[in-house]
N, C-alpha and C. Protein backbone atom coordinates (compact mmCIF):
# COMPACT_ATOMS: atom_id res chain seq x y z
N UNK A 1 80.41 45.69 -31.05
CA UNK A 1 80.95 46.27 -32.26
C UNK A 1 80.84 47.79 -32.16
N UNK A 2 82.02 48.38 -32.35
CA UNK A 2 81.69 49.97 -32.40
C UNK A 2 81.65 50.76 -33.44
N UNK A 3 80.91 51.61 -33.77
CA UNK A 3 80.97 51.87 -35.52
C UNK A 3 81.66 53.74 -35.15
N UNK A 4 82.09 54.34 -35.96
CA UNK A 4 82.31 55.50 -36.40
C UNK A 4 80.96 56.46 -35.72
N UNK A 5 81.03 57.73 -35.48
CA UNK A 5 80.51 58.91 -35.49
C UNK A 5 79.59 58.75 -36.58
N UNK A 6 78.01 59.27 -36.59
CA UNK A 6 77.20 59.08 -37.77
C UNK A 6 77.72 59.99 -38.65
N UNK A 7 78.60 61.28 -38.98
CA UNK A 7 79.22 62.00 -39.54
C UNK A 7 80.33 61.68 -40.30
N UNK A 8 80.48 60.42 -39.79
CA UNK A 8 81.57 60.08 -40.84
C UNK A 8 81.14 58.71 -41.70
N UNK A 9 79.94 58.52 -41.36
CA UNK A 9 79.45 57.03 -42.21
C UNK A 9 79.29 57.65 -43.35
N UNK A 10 78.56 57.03 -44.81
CA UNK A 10 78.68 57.27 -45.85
C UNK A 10 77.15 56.89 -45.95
N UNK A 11 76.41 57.86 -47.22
CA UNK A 11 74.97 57.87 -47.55
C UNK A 11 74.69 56.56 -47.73
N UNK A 12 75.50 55.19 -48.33
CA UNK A 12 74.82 54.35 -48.65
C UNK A 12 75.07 53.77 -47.44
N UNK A 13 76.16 53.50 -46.61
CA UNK A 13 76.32 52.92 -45.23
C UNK A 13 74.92 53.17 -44.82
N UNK A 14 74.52 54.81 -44.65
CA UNK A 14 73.37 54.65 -43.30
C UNK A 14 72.17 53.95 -43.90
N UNK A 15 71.64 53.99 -45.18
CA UNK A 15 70.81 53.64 -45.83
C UNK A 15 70.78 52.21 -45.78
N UNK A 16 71.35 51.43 -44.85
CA UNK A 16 71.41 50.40 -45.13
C UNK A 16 71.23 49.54 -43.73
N UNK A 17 70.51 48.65 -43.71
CA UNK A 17 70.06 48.07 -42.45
C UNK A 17 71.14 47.21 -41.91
N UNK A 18 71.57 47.21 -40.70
CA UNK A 18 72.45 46.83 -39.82
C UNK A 18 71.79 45.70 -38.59
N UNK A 19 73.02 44.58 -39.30
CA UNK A 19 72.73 43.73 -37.81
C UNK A 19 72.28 44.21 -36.09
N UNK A 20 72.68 45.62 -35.88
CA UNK A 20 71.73 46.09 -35.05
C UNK A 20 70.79 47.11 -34.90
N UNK A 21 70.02 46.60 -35.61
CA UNK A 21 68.85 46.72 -35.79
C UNK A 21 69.16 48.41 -35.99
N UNK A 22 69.37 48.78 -37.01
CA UNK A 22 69.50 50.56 -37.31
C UNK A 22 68.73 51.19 -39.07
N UNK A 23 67.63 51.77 -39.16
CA UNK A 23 67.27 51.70 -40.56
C UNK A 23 66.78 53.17 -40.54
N UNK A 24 67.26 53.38 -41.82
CA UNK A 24 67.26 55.00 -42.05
C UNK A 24 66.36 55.22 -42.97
N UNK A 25 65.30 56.18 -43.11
CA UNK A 25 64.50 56.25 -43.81
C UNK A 25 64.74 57.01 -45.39
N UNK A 26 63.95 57.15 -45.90
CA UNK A 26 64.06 57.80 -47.52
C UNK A 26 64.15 59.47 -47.17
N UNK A 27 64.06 59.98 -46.16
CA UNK A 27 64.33 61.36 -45.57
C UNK A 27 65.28 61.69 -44.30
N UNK A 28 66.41 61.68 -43.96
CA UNK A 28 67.18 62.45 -42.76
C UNK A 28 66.54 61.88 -41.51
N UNK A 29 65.67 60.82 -41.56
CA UNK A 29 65.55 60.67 -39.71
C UNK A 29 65.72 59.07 -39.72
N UNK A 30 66.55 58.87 -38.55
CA UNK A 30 66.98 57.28 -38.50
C UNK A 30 65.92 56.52 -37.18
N UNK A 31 65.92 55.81 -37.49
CA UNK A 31 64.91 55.22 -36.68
C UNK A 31 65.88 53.79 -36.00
N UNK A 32 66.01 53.72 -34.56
CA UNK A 32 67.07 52.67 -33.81
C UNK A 32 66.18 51.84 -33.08
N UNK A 33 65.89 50.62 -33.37
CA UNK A 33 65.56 49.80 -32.43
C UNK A 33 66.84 49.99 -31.03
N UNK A 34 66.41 50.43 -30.40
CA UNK A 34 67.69 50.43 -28.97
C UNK A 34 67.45 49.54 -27.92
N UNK A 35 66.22 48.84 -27.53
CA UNK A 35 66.37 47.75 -26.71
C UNK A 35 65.59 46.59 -26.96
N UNK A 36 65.97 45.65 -27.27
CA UNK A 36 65.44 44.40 -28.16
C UNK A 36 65.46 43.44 -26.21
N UNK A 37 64.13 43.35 -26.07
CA UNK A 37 63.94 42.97 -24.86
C UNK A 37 63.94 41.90 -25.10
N UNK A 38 63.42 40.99 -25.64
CA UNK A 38 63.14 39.75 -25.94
C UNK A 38 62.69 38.64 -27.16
N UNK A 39 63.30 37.82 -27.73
CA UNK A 39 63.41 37.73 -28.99
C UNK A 39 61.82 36.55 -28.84
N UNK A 40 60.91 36.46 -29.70
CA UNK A 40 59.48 35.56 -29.81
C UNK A 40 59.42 34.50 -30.33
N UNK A 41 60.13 34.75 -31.73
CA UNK A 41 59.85 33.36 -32.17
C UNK A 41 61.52 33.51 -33.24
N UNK A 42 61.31 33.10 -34.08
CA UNK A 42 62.65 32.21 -34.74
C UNK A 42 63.16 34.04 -35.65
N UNK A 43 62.31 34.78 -36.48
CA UNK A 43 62.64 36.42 -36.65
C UNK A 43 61.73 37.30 -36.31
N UNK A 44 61.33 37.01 -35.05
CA UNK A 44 60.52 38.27 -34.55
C UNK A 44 60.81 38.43 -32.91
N UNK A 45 60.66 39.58 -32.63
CA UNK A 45 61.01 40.09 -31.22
C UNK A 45 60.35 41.10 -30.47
N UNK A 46 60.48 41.74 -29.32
CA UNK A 46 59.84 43.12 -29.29
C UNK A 46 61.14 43.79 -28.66
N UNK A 47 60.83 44.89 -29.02
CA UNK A 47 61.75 46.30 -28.77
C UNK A 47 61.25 47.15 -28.42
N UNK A 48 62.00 48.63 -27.98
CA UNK A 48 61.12 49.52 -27.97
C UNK A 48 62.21 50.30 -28.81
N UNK A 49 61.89 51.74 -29.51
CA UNK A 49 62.38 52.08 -30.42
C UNK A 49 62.44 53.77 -30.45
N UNK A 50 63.63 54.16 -31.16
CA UNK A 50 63.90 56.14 -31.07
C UNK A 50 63.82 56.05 -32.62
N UNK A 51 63.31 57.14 -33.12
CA UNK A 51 63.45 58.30 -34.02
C UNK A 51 64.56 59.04 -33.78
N UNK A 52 65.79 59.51 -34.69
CA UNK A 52 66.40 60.17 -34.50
C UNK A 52 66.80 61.12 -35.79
N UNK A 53 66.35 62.23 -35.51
CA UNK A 53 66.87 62.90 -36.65
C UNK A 53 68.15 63.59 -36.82
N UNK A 54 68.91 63.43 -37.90
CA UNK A 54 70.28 63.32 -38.39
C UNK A 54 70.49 64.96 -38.11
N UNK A 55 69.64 66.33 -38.43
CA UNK A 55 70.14 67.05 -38.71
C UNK A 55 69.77 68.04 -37.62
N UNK A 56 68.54 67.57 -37.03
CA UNK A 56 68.20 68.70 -35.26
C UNK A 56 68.73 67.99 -34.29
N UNK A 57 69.56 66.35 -34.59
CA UNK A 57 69.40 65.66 -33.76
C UNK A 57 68.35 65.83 -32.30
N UNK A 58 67.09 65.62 -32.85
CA UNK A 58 66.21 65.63 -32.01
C UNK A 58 66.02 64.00 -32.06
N UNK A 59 65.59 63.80 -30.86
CA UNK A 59 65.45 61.91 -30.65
C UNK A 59 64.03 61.90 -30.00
N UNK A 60 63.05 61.22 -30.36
CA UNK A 60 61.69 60.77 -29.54
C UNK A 60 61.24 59.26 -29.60
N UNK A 61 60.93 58.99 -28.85
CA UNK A 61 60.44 57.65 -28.39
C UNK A 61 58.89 57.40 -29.61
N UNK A 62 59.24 55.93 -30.40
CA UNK A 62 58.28 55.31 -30.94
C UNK A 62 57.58 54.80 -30.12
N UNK A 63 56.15 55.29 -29.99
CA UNK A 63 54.89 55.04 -29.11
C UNK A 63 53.54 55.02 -29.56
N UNK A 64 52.87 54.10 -29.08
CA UNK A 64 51.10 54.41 -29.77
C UNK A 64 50.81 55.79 -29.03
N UNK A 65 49.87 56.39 -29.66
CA UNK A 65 48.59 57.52 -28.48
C UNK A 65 48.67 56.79 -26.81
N UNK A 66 47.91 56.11 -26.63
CA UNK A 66 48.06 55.88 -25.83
C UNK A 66 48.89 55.27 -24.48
N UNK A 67 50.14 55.15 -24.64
CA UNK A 67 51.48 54.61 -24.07
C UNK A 67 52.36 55.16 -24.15
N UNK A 68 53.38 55.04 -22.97
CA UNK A 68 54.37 55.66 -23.30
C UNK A 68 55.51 54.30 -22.87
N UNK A 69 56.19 54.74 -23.03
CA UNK A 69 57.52 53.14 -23.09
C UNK A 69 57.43 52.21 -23.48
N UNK A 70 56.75 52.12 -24.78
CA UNK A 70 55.94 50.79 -24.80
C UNK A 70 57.26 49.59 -25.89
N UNK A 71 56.81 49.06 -25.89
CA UNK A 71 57.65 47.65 -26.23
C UNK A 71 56.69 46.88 -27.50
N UNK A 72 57.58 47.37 -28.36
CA UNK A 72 56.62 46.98 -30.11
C UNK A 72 56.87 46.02 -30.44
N UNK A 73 56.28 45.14 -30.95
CA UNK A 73 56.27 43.93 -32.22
C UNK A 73 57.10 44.29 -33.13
N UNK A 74 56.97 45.00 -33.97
CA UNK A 74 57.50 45.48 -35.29
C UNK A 74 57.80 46.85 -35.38
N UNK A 75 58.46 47.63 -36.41
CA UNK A 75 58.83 48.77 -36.44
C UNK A 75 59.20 49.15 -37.39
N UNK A 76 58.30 49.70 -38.56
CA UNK A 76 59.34 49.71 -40.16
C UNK A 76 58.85 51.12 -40.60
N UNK A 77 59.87 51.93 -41.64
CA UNK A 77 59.56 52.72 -42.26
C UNK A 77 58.51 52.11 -43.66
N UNK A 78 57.65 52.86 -43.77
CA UNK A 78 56.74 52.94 -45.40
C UNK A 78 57.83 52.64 -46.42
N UNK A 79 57.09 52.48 -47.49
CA UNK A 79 57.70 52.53 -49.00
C UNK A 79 58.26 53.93 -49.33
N UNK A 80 58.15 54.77 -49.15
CA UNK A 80 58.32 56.45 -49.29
C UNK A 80 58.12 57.62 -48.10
N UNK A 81 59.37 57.97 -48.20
CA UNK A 81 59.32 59.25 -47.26
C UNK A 81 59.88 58.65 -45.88
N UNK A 82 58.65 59.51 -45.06
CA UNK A 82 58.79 59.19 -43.38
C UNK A 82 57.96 59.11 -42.99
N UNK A 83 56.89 57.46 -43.75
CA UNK A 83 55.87 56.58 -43.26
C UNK A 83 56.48 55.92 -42.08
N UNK A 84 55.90 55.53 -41.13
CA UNK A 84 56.09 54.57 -40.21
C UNK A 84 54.50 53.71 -40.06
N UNK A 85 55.14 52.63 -40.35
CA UNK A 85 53.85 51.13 -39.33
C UNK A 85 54.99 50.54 -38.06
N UNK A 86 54.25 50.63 -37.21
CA UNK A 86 54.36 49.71 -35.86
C UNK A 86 53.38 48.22 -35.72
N UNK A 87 53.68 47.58 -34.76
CA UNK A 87 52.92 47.24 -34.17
C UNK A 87 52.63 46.75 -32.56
N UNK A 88 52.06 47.14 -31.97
CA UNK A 88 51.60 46.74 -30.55
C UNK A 88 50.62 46.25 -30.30
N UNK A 89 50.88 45.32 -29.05
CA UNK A 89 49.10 44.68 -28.70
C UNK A 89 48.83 43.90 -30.40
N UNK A 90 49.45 43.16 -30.81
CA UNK A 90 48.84 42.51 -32.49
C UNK A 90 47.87 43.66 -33.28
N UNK A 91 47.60 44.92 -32.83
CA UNK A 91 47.37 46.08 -33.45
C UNK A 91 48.46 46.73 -34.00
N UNK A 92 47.92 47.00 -36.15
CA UNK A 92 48.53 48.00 -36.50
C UNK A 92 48.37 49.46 -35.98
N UNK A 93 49.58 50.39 -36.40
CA UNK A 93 49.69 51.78 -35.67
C UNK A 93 50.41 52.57 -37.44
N UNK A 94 50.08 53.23 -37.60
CA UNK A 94 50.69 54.12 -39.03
C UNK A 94 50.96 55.41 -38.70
N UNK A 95 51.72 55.97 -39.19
CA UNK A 95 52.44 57.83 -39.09
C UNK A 95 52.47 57.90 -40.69
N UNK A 96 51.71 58.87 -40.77
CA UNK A 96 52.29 59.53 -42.09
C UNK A 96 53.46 60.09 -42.37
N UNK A 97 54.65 60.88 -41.31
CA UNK A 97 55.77 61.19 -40.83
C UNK A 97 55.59 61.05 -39.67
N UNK A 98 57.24 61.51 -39.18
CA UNK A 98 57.59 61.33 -38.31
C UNK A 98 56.97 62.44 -36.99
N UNK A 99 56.55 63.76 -37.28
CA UNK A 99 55.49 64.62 -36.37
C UNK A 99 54.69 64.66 -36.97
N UNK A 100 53.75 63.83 -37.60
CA UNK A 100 52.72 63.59 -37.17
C UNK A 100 51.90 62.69 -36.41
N UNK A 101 50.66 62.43 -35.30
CA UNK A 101 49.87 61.48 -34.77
C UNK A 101 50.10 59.80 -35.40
N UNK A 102 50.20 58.66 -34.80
CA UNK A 102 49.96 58.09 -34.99
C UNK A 102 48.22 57.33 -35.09
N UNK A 103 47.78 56.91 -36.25
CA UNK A 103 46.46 56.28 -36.31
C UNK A 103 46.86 54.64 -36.34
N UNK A 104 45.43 54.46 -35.31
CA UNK A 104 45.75 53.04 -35.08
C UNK A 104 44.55 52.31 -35.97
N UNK A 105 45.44 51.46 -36.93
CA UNK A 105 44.66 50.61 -37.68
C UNK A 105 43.44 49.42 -37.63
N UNK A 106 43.72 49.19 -36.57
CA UNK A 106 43.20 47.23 -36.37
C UNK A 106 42.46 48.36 -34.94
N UNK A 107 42.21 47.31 -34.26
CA UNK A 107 41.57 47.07 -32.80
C UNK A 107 40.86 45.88 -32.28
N UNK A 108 41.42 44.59 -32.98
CA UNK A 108 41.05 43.53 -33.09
C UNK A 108 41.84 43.12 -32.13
N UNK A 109 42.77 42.98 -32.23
CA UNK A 109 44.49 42.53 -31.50
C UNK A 109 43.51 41.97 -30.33
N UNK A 110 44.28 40.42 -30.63
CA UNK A 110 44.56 39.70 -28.95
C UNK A 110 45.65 38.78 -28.59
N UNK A 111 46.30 39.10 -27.57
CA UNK A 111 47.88 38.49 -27.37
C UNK A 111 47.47 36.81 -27.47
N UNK A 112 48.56 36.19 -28.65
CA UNK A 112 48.09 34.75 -29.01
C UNK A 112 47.10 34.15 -29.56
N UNK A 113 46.06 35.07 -29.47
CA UNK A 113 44.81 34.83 -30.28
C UNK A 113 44.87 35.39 -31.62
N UNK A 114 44.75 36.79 -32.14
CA UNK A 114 44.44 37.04 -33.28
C UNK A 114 45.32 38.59 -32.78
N UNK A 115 46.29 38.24 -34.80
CA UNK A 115 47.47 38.86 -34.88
C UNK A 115 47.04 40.04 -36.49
N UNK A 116 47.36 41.11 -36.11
CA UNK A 116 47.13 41.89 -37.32
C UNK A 116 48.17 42.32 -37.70
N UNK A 117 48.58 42.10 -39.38
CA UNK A 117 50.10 42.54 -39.80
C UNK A 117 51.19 41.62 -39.18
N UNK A 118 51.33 41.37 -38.37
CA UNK A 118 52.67 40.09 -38.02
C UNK A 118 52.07 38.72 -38.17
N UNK A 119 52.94 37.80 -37.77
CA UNK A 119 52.40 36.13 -38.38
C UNK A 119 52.75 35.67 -37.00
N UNK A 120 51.70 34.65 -36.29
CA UNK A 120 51.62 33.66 -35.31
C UNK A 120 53.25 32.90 -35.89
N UNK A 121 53.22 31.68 -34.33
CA UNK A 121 54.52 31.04 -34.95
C UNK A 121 54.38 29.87 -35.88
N UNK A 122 53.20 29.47 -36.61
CA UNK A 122 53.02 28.85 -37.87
C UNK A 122 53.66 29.36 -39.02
N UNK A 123 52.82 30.76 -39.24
CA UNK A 123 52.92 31.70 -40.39
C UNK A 123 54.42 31.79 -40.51
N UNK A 124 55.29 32.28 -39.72
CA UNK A 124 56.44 32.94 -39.09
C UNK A 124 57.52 31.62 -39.44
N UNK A 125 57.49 30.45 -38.97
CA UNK A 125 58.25 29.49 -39.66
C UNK A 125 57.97 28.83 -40.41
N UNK A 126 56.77 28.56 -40.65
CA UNK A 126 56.32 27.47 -41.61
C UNK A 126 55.76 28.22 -43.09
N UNK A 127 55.26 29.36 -43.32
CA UNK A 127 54.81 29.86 -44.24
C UNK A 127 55.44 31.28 -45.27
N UNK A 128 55.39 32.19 -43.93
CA UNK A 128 55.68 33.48 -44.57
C UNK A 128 57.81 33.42 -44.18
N UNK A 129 58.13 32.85 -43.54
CA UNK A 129 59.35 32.86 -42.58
C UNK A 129 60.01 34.24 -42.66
N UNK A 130 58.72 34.85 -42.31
CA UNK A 130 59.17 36.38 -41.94
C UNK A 130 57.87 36.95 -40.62
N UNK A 131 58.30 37.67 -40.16
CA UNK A 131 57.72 38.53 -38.99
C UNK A 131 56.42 39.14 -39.79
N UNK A 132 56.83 39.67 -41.12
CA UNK A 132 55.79 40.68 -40.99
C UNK A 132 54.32 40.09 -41.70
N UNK A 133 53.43 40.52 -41.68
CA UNK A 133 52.36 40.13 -42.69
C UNK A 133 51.44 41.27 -42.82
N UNK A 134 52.48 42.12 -44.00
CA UNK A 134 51.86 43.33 -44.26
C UNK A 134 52.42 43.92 -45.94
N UNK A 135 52.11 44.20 -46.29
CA UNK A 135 52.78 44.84 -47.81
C UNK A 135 52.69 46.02 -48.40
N UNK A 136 53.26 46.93 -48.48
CA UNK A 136 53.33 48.59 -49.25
C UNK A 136 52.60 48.03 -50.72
N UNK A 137 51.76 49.02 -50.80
CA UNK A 137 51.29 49.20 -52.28
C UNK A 137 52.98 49.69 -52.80
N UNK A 138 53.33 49.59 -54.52
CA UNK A 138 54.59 50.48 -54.62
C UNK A 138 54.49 51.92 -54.63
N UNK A 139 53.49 52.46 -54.52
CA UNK A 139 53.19 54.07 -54.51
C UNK A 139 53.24 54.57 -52.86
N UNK A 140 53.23 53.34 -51.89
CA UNK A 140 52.84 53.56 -50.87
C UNK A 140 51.31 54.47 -50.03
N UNK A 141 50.05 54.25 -51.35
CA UNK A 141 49.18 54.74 -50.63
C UNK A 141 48.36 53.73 -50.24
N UNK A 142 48.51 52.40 -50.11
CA UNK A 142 48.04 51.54 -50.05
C UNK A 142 48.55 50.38 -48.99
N UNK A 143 47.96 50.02 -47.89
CA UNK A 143 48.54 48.78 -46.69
C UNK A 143 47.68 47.57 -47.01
N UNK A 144 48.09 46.33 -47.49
CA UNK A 144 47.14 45.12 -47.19
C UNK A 144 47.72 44.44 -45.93
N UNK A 145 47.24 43.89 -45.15
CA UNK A 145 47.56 42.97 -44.70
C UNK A 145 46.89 41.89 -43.68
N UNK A 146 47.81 40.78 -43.21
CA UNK A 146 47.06 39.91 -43.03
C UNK A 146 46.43 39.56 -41.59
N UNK A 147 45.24 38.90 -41.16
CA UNK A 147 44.36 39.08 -39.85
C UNK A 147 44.75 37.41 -39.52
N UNK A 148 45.44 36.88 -38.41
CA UNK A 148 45.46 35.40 -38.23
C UNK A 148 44.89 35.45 -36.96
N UNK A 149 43.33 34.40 -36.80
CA UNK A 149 42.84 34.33 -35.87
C UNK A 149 42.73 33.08 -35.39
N UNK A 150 43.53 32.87 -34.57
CA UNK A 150 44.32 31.31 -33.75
C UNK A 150 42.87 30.60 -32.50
N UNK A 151 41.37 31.47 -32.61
CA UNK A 151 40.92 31.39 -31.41
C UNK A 151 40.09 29.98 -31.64
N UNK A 152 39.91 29.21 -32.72
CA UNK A 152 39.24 27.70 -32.66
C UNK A 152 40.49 26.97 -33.63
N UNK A 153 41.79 27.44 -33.20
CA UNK A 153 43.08 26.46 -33.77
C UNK A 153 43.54 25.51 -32.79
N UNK A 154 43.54 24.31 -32.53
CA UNK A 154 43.75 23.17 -31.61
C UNK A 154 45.62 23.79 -31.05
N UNK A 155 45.77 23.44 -30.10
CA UNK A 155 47.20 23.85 -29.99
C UNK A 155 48.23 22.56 -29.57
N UNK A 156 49.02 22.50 -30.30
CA UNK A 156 50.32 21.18 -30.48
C UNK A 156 51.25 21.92 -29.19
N UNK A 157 52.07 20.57 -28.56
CA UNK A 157 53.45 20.76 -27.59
C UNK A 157 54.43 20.55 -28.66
N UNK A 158 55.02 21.61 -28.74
CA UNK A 158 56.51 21.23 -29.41
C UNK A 158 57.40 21.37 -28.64
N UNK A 159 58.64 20.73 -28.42
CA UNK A 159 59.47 20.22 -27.86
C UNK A 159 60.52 21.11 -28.19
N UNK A 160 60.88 22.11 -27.05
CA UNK A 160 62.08 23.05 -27.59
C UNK A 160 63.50 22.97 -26.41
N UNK A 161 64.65 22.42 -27.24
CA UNK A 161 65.48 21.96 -27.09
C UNK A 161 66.67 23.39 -27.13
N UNK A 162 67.16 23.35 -24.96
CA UNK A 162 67.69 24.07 -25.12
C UNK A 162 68.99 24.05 -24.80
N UNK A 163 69.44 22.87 -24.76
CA UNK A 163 70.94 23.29 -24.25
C UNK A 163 70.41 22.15 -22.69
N UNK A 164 69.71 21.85 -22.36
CA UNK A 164 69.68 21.33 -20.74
C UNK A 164 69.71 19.92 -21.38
N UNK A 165 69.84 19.19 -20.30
CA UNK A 165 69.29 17.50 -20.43
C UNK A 165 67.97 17.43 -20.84
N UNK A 166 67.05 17.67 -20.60
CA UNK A 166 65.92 17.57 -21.42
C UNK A 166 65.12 18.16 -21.95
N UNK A 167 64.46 18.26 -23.20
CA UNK A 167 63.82 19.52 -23.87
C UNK A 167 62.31 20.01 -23.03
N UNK A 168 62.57 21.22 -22.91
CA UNK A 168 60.82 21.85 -22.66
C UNK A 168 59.89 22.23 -23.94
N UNK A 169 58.69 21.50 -23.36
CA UNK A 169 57.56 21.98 -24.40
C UNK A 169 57.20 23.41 -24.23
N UNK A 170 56.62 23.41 -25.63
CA UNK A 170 56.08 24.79 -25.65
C UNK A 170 54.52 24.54 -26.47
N UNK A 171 53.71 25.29 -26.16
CA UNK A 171 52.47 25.35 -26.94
C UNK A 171 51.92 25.96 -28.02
N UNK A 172 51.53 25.95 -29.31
CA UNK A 172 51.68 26.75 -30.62
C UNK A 172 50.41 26.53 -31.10
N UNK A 173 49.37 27.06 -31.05
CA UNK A 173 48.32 26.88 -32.13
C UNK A 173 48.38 26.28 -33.65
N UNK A 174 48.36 24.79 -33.76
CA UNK A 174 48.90 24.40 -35.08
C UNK A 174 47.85 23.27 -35.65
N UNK A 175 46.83 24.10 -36.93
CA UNK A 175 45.85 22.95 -37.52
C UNK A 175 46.37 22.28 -38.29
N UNK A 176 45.61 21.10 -38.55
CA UNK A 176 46.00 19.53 -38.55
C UNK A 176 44.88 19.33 -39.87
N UNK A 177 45.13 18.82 -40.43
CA UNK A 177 44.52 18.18 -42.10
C UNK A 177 42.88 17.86 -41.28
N UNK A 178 41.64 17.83 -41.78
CA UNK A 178 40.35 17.34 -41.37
C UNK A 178 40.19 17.42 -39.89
N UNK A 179 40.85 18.63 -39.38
CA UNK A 179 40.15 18.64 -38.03
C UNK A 179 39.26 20.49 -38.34
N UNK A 180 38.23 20.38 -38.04
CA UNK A 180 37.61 21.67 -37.86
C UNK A 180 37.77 22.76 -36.79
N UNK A 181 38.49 23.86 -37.78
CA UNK A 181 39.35 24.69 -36.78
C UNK A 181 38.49 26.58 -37.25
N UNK A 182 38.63 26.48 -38.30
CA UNK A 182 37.82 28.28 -38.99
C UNK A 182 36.51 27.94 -39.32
């Protein structure tokens, strides 16, 4: 799909989130998921992601402190302004704007084990049926969100059906009524 010159879109056009993946913040800098490497579960994926601002057109790579090219979980502007939360490694990451440091929230994060702010693939289809598990206070000075720790959750084969003659399993951390799991 090819869209117009950003100069000729319209304030509510850019303001408005696009099937590929394009979301503009409450201030002049657009933020592009540009390479959606691999999709995870049923609405979540990782990407890696640009900042682009509309009016220096200056462009920089969304990154923790420590990484560079890195390939995020999630990627959203705050409730106000030019907040950013990420996430990498099942660790939250926050910007107060867009130049300033990112602070990293969590340091819990373990791949499949225990997820901070996004939802395992229970949460993700069966509960929240969304990616994120995180919420803006409405003032935006405020982040809750949620810690899922999968590390004494029994894990089920589910049967994922792709198009071949016969379906491949897959493995999902999924508790079961009276079995002792937390």
């Amino acid at each position: 799909m090819c869209h117009p010159p950003l100069t000729a879109l319209s304030e509510s056009h850019l303001r408005a989130v696009t099937k590929e993946g394009h979301l503009l913040s409450d201030v002049d800098v657009f933020l592009k998921e540009h390479k959606k490497s691999s999709q995870v579960y049923q609405h979540s994926f990782f990407a890696s992601y640009l900042i682009y601002n509309l009016y220096t057109r200056e462009v920089r790579e969304l990154n923790p402190p420590e990484v560079s090219d890195s390939v995020l979980q999630f990627a959203s502007w705050g409730v106000q302004g030019q907040q950013l939360l990420y996430i990498f490694e099942n660790n939250i990451y926050y910007q107060a704007d867009v130049q300033s440091s990112s602070w990293r929230l969590t340091s819990s994060g373990q791949e499949g084990v225990i997820f901070n702010g996004i939802t395992d693939w229970l949460y993700e289809e069966e509960v929240l049926l969304s990616q994120a598990a995180h919420w803006w206070s409405p003032d935006s000075s405020r982040l809750a969100y949620l810690t899922i720790n999968d590390s004494l959750v029994p894990n089920m084969l589910l049967p994922r059906f792709t198009g071949s003659l016969y379906p491949r399993g897959a493995e999902y951390p999924y508790p079961k009524v009276k079995l002792k799991s937390i």
